[in-house]
PDB file of N, CA and C in Angstrom:
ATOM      1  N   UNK A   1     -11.220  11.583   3.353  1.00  0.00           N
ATOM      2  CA  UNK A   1     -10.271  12.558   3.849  1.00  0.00           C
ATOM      3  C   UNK A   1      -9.240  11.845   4.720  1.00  0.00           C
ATOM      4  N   UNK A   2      -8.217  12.183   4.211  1.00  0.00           N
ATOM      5  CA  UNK A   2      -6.799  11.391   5.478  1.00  0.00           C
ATOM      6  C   UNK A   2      -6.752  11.561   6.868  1.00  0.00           C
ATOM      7  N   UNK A   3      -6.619  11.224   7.922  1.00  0.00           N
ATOM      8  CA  UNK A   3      -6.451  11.066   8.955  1.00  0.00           C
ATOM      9  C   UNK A   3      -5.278  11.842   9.378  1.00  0.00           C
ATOM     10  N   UNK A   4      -5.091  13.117   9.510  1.00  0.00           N
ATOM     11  CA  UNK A   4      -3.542  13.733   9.370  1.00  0.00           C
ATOM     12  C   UNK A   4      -2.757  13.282  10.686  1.00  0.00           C
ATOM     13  N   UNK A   5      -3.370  12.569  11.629  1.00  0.00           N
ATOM     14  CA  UNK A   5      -2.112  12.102  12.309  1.00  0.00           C
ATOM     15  C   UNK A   5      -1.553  10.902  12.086  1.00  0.00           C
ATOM     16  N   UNK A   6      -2.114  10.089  11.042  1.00  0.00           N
ATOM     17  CA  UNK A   6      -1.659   8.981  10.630  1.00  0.00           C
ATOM     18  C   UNK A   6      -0.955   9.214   9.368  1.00  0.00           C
ATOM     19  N   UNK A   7      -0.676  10.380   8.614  1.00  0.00           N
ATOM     20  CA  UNK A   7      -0.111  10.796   7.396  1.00  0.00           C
ATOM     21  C   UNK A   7       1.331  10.417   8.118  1.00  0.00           C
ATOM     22  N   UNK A   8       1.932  10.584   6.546  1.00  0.00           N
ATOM     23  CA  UNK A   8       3.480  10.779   6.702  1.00  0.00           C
ATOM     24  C   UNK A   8       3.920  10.862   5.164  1.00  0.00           C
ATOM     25  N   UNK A   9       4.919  12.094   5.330  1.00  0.00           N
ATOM     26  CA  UNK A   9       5.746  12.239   3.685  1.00  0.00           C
ATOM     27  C   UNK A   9       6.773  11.637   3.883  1.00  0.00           C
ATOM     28  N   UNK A  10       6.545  10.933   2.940  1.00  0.00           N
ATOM     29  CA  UNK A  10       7.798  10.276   2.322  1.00  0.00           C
ATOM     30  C   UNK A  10       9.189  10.465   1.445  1.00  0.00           C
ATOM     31  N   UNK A  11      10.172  10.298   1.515  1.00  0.00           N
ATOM     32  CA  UNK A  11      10.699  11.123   0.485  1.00  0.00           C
ATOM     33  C   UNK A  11      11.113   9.878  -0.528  1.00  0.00           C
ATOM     34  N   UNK A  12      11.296  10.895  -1.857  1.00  0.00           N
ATOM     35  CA  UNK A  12      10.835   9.963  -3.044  1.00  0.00           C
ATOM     36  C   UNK A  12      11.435   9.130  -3.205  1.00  0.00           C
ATOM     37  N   UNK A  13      12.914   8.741  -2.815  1.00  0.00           N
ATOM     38  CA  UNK A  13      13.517   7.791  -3.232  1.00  0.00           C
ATOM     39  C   UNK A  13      12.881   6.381  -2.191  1.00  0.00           C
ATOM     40  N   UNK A  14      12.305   6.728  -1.155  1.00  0.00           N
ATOM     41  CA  UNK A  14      11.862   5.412  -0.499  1.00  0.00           C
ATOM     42  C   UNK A  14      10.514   5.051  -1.026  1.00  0.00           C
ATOM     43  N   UNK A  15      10.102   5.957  -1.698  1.00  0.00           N
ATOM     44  CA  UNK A  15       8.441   5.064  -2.153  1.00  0.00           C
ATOM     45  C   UNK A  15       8.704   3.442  -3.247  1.00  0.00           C
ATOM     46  N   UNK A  16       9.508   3.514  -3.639  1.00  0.00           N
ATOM     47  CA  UNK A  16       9.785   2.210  -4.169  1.00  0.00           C
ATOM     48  C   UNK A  16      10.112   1.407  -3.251  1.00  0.00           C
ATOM     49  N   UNK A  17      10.838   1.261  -2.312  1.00  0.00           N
ATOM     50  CA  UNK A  17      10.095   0.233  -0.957  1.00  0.00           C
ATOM     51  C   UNK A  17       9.197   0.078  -0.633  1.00  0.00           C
ATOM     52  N   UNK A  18       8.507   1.463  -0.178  1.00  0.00           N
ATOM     53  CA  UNK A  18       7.177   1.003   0.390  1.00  0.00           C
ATOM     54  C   UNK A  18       6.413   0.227  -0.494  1.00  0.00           C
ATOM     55  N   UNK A  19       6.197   0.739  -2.257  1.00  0.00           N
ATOM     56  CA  UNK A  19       5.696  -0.319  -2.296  1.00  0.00           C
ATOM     57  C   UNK A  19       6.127  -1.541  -2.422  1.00  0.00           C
ATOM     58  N   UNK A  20       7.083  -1.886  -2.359  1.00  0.00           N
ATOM     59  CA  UNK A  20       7.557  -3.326  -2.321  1.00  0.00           C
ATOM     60  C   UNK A  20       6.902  -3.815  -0.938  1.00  0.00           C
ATOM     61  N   UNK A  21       6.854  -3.225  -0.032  1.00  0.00           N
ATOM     62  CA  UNK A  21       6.240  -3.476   1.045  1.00  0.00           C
ATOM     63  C   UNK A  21       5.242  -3.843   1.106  1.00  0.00           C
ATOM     64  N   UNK A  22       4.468  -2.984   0.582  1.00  0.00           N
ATOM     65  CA  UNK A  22       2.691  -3.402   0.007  1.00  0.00           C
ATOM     66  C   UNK A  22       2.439  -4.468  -0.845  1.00  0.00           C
ATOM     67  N   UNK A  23       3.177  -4.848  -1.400  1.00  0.00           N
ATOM     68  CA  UNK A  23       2.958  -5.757  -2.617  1.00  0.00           C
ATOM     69  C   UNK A  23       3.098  -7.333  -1.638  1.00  0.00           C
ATOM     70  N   UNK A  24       4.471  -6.897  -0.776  1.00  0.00           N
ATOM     71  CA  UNK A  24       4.522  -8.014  -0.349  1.00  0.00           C
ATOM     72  C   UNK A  24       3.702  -8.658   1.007  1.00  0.00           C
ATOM     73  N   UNK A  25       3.573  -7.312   1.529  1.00  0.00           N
ATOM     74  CA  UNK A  25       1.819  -7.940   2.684  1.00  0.00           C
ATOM     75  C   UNK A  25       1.013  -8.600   1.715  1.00  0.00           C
ATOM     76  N   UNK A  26       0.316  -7.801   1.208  1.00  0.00           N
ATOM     77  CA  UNK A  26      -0.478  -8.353   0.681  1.00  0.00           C
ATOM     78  C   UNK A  26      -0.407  -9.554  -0.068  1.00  0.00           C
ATOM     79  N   UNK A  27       0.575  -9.852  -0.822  1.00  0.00           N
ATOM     80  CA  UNK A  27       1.034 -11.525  -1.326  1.00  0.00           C
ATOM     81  C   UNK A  27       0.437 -12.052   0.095  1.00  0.00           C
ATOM     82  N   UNK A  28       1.491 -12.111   0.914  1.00  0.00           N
ATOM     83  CA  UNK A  28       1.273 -12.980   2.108  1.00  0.00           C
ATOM     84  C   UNK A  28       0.253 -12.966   2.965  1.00  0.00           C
ATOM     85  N   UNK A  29      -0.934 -12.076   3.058  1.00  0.00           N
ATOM     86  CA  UNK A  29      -2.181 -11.960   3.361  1.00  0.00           C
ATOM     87  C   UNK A  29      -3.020 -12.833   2.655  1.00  0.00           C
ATOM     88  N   UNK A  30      -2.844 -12.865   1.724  1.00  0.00           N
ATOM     89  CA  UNK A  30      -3.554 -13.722   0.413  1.00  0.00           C
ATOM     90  C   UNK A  30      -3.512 -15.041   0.337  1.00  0.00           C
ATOM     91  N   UNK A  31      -2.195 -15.891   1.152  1.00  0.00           N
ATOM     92  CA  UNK A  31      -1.790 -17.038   1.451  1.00  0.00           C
ATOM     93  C   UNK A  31      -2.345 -17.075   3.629  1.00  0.00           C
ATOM     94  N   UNK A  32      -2.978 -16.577   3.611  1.00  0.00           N
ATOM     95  CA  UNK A  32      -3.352 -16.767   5.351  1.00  0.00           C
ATOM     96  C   UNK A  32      -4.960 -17.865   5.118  1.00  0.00           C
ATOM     97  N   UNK A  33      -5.040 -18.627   5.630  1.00  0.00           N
ATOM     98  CA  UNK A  33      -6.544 -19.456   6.467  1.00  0.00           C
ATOM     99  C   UNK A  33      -6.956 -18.122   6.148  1.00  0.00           C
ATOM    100  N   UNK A  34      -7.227 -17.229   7.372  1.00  0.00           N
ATOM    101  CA  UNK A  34      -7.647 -16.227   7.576  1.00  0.00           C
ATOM    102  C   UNK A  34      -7.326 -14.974   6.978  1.00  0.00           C
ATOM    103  N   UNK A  35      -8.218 -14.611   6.041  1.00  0.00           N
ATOM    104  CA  UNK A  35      -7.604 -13.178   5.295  1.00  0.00           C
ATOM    105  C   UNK A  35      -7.895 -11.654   6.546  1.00  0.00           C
ATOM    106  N   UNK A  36      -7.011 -10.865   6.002  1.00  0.00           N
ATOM    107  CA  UNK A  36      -7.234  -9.624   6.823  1.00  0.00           C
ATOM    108  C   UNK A  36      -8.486  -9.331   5.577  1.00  0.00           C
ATOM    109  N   UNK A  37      -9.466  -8.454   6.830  1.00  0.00           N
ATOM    110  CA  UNK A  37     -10.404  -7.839   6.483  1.00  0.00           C
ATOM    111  C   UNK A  37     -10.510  -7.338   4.691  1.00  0.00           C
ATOM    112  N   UNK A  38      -9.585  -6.304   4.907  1.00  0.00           N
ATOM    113  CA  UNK A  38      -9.081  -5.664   3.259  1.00  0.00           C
ATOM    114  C   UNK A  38      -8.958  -6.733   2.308  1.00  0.00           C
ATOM    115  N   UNK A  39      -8.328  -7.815   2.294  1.00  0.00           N
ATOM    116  CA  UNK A  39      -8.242  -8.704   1.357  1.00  0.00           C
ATOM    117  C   UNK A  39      -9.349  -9.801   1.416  1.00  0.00           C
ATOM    118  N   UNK A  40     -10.488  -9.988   1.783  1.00  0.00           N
ATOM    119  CA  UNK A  40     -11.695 -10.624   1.519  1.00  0.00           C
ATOM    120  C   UNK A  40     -12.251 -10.408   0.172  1.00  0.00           C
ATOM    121  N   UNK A  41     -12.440 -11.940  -0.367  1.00  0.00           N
ATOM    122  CA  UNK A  41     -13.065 -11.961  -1.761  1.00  0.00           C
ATOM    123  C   UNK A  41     -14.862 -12.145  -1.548  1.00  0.00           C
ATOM    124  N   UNK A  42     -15.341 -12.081  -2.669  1.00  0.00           N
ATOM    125  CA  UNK A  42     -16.779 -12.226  -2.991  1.00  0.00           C
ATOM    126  C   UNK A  42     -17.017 -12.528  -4.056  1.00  0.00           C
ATOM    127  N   UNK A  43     -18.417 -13.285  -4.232  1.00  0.00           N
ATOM    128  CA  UNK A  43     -17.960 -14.201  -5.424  1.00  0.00           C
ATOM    129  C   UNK A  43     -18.265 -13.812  -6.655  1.00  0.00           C
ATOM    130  N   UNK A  44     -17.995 -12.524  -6.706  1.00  0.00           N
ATOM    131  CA  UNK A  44     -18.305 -11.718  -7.955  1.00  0.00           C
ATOM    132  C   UNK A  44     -17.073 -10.684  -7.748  1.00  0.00           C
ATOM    133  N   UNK A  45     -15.808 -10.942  -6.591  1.00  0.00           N
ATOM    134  CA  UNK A  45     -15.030  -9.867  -6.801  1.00  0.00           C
ATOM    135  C   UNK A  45     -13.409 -10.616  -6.163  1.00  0.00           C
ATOM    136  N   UNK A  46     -12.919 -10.448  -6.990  1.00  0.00           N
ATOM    137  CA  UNK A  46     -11.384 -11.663  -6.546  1.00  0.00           C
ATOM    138  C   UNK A  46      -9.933 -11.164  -6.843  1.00  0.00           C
ATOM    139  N   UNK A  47      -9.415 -11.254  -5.957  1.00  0.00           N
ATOM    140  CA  UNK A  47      -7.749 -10.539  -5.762  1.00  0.00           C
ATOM    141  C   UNK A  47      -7.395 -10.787  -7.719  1.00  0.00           C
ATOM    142  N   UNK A  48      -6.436 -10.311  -8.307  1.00  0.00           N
ATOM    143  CA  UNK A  48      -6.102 -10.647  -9.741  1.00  0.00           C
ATOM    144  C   UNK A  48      -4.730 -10.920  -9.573  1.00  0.00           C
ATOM    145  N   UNK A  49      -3.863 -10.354  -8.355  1.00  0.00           N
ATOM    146  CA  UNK A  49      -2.514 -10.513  -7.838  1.00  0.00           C
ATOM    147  C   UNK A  49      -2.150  -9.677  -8.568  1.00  0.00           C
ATOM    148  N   UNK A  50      -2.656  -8.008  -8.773  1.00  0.00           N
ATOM    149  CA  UNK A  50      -2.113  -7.068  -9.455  1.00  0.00           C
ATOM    150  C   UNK A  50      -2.182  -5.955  -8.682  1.00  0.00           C
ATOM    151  N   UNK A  51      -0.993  -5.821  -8.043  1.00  0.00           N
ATOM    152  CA  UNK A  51      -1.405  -4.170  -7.198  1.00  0.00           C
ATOM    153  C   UNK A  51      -0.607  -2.996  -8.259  1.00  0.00           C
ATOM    154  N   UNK A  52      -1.798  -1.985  -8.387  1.00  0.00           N
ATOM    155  CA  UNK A  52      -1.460  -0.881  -9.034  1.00  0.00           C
ATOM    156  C   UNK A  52      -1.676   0.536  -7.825  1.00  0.00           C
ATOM    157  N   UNK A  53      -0.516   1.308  -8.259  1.00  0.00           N
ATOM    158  CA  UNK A  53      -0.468   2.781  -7.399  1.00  0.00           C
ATOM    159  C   UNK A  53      -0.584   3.798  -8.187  1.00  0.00           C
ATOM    160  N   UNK A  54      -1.793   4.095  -7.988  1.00  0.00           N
ATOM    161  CA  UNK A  54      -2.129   5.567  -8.837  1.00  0.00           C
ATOM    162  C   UNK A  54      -1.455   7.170  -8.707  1.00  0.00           C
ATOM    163  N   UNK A  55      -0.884   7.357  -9.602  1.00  0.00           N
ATOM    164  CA  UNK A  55      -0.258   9.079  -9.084  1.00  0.00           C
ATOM    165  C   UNK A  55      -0.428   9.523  -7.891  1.00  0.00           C
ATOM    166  N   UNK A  56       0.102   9.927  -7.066  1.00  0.00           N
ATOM    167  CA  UNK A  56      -0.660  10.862  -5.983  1.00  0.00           C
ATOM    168  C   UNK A  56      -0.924   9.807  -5.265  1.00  0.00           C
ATOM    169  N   UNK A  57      -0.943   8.579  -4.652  1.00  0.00           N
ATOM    170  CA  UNK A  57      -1.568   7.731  -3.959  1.00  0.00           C
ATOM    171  C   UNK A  57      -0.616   8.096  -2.501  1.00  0.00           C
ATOM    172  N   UNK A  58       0.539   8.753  -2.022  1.00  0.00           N
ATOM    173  CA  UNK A  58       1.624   8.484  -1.295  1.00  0.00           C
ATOM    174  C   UNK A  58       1.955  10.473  -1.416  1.00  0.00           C
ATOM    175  N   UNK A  59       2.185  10.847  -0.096  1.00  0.00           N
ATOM    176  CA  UNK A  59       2.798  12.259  -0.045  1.00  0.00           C
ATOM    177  C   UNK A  59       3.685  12.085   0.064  1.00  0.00           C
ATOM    178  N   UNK A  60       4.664  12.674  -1.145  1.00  0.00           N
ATOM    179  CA  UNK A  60       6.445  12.190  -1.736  1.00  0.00           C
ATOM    180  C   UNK A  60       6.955  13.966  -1.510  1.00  0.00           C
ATOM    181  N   UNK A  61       8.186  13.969  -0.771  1.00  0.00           N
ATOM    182  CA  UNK A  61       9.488  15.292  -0.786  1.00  0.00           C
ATOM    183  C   UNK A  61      10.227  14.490  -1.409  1.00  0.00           C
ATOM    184  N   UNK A  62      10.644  15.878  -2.617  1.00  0.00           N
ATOM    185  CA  UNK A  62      11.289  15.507  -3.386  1.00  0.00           C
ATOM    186  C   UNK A  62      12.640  16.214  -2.878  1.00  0.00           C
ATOM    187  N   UNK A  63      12.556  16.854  -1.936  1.00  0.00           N
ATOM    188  CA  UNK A  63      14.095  17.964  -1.503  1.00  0.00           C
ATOM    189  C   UNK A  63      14.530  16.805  -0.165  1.00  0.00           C
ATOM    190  N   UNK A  64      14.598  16.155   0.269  1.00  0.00           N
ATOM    191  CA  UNK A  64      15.000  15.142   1.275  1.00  0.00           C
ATOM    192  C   UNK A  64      14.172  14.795   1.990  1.00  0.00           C
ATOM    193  N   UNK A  65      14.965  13.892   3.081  1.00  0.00           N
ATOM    194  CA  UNK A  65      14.052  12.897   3.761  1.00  0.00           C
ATOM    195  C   UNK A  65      13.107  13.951   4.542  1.00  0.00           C
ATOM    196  N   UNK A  66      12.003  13.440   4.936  1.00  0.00           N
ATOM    197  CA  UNK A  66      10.645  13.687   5.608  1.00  0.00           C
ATOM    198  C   UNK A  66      11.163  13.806   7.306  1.00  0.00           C
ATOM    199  N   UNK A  67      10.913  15.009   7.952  1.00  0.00           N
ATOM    200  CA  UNK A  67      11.038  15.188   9.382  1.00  0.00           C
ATOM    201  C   UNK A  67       9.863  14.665  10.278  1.00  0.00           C
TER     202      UNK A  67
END
């Protein structure tokens, strides 16, 4: 369940940043000594350098920007 004070809608034309955003932490997480927590491998489970966003992953307004 989401954390609703940490939510935020987005409006649709910026979700293609964000994920550019995501794509690109995470690149550069992936290149750290030290990985953040989230990006830790195991040796039966390993980054593929493929981030996918499933439908619905992001609360998008489609009538303008988010107040």
């Amino acid at each position: 369940m989401p954390v609703l004070r940490a939510c935020r809608v987005f409006w649709h034309p910026d979700i293609m940043t964000v994920q550019a955003l995501i794509v690109q932490l995470i690149e550069a997480g992936t290149r750290f000594t030290e990985r953040p927590y989230l990006l830790t491998e195991y040796p039966n489970a390993h980054f593929m350098g493929q981030v996918r966003f499933r439908d619905g992953w992001a609360l998008v307004a489609h009538d303008g920007p988010a107040a």
